[in-house]
Every structure is written in C-alpha cells, then in structure tokens.
Protein backbone atom coordinates (compact mmCIF):
# COMPACT_ATOMS: atom_id res chain seq x y z
CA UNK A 1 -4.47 6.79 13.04
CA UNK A 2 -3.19 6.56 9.67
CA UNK A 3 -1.47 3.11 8.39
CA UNK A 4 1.60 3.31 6.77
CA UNK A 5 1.67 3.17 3.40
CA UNK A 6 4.85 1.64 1.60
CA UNK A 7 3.35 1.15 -1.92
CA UNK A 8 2.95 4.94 -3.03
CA UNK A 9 6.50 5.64 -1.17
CA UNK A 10 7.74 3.33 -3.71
CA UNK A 11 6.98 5.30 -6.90
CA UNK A 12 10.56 7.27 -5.95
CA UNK A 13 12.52 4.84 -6.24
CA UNK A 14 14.21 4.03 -9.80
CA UNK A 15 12.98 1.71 -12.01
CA UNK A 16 15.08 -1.64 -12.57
CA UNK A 17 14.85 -3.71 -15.32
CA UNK A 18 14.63 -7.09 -12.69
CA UNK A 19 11.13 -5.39 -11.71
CA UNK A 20 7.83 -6.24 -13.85
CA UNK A 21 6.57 -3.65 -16.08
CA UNK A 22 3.27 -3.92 -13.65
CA UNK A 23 5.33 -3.27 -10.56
CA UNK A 24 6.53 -0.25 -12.56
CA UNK A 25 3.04 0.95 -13.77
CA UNK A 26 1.45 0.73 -10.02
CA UNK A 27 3.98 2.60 -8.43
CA UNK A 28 3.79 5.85 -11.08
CA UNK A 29 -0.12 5.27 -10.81
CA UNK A 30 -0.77 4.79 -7.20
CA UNK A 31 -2.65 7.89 -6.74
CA UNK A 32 -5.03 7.45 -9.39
CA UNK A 33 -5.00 3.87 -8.32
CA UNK A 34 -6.30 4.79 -4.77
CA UNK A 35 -8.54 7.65 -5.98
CA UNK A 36 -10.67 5.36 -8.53
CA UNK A 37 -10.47 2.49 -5.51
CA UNK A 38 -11.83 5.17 -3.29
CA UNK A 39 -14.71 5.55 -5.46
CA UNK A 40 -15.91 1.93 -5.55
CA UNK A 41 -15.38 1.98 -1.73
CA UNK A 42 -16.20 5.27 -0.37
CA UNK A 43 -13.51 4.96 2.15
CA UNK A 44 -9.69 5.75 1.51
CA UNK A 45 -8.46 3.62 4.24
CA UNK A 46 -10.53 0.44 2.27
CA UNK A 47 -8.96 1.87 -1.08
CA UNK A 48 -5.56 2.09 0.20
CA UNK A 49 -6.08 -1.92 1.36
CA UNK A 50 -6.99 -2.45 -2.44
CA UNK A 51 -4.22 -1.19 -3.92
CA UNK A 52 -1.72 -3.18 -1.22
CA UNK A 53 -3.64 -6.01 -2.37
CA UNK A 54 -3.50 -5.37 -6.00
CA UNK A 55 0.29 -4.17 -5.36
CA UNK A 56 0.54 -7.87 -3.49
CA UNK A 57 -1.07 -9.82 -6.29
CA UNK A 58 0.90 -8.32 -8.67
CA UNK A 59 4.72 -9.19 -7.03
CA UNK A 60 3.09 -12.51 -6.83
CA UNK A 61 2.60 -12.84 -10.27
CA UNK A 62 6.27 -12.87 -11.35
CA UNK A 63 6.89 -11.83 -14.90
CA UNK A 64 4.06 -10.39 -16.63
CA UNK A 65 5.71 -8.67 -19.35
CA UNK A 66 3.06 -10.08 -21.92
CA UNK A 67 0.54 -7.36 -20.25
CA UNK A 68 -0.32 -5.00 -23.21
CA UNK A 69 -1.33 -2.25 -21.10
CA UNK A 70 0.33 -2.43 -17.78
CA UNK A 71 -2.30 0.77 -16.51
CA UNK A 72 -5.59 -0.69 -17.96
CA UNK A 73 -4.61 -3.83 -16.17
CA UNK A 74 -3.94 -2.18 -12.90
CA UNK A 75 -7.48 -0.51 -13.08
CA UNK A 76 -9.62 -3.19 -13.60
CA UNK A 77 -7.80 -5.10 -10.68
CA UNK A 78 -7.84 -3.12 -8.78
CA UNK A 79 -11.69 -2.39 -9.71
CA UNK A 80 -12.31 -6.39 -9.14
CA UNK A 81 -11.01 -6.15 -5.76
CA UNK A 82 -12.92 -3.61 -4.91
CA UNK A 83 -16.03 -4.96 -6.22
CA UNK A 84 -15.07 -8.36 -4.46
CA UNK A 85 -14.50 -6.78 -0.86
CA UNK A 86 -18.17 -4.37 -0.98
CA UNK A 87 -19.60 -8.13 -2.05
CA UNK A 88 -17.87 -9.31 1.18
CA UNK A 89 -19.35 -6.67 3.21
CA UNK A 90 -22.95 -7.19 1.96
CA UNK A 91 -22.86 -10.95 2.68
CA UNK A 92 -21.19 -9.93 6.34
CA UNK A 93 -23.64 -7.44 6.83
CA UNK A 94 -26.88 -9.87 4.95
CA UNK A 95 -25.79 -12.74 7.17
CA UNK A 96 -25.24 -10.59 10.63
CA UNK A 97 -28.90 -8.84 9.93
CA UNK A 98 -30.18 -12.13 9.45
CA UNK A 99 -28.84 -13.68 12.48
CA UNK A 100 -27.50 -16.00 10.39
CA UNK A 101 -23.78 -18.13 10.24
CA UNK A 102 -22.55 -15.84 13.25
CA UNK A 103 -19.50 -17.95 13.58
CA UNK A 104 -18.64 -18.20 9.43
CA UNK A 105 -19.26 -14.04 9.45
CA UNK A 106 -16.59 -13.68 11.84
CA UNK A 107 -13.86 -15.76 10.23
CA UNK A 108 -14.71 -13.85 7.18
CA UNK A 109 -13.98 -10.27 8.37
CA UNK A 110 -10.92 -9.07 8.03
CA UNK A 111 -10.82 -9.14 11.80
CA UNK A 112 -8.95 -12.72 12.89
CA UNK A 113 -5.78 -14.13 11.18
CA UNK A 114 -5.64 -11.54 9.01
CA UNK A 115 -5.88 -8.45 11.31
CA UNK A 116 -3.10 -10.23 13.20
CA UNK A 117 -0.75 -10.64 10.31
CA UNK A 118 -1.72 -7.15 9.25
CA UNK A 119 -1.26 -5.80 12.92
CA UNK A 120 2.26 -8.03 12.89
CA UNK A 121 3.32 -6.56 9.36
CA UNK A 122 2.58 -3.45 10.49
CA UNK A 123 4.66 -3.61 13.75
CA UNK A 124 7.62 -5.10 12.06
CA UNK A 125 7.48 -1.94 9.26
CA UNK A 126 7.47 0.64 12.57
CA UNK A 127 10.69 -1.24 13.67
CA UNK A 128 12.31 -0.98 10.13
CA UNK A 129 11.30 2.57 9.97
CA UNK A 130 12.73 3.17 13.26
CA UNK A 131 15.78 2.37 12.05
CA UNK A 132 16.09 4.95 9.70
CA UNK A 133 18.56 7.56 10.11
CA UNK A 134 16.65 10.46 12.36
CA UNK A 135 16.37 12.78 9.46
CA UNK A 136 15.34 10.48 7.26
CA UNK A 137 12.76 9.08 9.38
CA UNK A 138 11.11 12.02 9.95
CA UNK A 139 10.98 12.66 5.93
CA UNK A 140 9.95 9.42 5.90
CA UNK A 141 7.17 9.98 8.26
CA UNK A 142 5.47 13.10 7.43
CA UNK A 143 5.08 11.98 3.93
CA UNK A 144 4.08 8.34 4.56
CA UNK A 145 1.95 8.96 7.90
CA UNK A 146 1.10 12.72 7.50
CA UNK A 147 0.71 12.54 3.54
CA UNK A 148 2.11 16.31 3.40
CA UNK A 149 3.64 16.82 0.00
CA UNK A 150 7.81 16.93 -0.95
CA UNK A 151 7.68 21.06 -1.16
CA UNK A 152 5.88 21.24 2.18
CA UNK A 153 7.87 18.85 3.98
CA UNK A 154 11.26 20.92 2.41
CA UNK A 155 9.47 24.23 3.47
CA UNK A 156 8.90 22.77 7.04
CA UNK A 157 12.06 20.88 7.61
CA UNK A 158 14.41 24.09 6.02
CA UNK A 159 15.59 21.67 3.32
CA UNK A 160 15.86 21.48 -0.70
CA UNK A 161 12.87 19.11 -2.21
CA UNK A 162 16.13 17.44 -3.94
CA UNK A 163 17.32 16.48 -0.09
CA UNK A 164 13.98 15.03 0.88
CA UNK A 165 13.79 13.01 -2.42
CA UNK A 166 16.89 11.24 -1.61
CA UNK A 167 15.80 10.56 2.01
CA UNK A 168 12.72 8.95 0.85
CA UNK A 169 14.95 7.36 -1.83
CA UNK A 170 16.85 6.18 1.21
CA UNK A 171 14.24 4.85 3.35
CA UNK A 172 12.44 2.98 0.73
CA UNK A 173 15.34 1.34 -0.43
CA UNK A 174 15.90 0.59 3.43
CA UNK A 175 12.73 -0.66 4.38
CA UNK A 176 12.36 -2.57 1.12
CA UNK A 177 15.49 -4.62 1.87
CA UNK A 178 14.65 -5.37 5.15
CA UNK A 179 11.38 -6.58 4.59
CA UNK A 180 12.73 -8.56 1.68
CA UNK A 181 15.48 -9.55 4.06
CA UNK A 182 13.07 -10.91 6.70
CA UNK A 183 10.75 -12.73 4.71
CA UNK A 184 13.27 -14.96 3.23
C-alpha cells in the first residue's frame, strides 16, 4: 500500500506571498527532492518520509527569507535527514544484533508513538479526502495514491489535463484547510 503523499500534491497550488520562499522551493522540487533522498536511502517509501520531514521542519521554521539559496538548502536537509535516519537504523540494527538495550531499540523505531500519530494523521487525511467532491477525489487519488501522471489520468478519466489541474487545485486547497483547520 502506498501512503498518501500531500507534499508533492502541493507543488499545484499557487504560490502566495504569506508562504516562505522554502515552502515555495520544496514544493517545485519535490521530485528531485525524493529522488536524491531515495539515493541516500535506497527505499522511496523512507525518501518520501524525508522529504515530509524536511517539508515539516521547514513550516516550522517560520520566515526564512534570509536563505540565499532556497534549493541548495532543501538538499542538504534533506541529505542530513537522511544521513541521520540510516545512522538510526545502524544503531537499531548494532544494538538488536548485539542483544543489547532491547527496550531503548524499541522506543527508538519509528514503530510506537510515532507510528500511531503517523497511522492517526494518516486516517484523518483519508477522511478529508473523502470529502472531496467524487470527481475530484478520484483525480485526487490516482495521482496521489497511484502516482499516474496529469495526461494519463485526463486520457483515462475522458477529461482535459486543464480539468484535472483544477481538481487537484481543488483538493489541495481542501485538504490543506482542513488539516490547518483541525490542528488549530
């Protein structure tokens, strides 16, 4: 099963001036993003977690309009957390061959709290998706879950690549609200 993946959906939307320069930069670069993640890693699903992490640090951060080169920036975070989570692994995997801090390995996967919150997050974004408009949702879907490209989901759906740029327009804009609305 693939996990949904908001933060590449969100390189359709329009740029605002209220949204940092960074925000800007990862959402026109999430491909190469995940692709140079995916290297480090060897595992897309891992790399895709990077770059929601990175994405996550970076709306943290607040302004950062004193970043000279928004794309550089992006890269070597999102190289650092890459770097940081294969060190995680080889500790997890050093301590667990060892027979070592059983207990300590365990609350340091990604497996307790946070595979809850993820699993939680996760189930809240399938109820915001689901209520999408049913159109929408399924434009939504097959580029989000089945990663098939804007001129083949047009081609399969009988519709204009114009039409299924403004549902995903739509949906992001949606889902984006929501969660915004929720978190609050």
């Amino acid at each position: 099963m693939t996990p949904l993946s908001f933060v590449p959906a969100m390189s359709h939307l329009p740029t605002s001036p209220h949204r940092s320069p960074l925000v800007d930069a990862l959402q026109t670069h999430y491909h190469s993003l995940l692709v140079a993640a995916a290297r480090v890693l060897r595992s897309r699903d891992c790399a895709a977690d990077v770059v929601q992490d990175a994405y996550l640090k970076v709306v943290a951060m607040g302004d950062t309009g004193s970043v000279a080169n928004p794309l550089a920036f992006l890269h070597r975070m999102t190289r650092n957390l890459s770097i940081d989570l294969l060190r995680e692994r080889e500790v997890r995997e050093r301590h667990v061959d060892s027979g070592q801090l059983p207990e300590q390995v365990a609350d340091a996967s990604p497996g307790g709290e946070r595979r809850v919150m993820g699993q939680q997050r996760l189930a809240l974004l399938a109820s915001i998706v689901d209520e999408l408009p049913p159109r929408c949702r399924e434009v939504f879907l097959l580029r989000k879950v089945d990663l098939l490209h804007p001129d083949d989901i047009a081609g399969h759906l009988g519709i204009s690549r114009n039409m299924v740029e403004k549902h995903l327009r739509k949906a992001l804009v949606h889902c984006q609200a929501r969660l915004e609305e929720l978190e609050r």
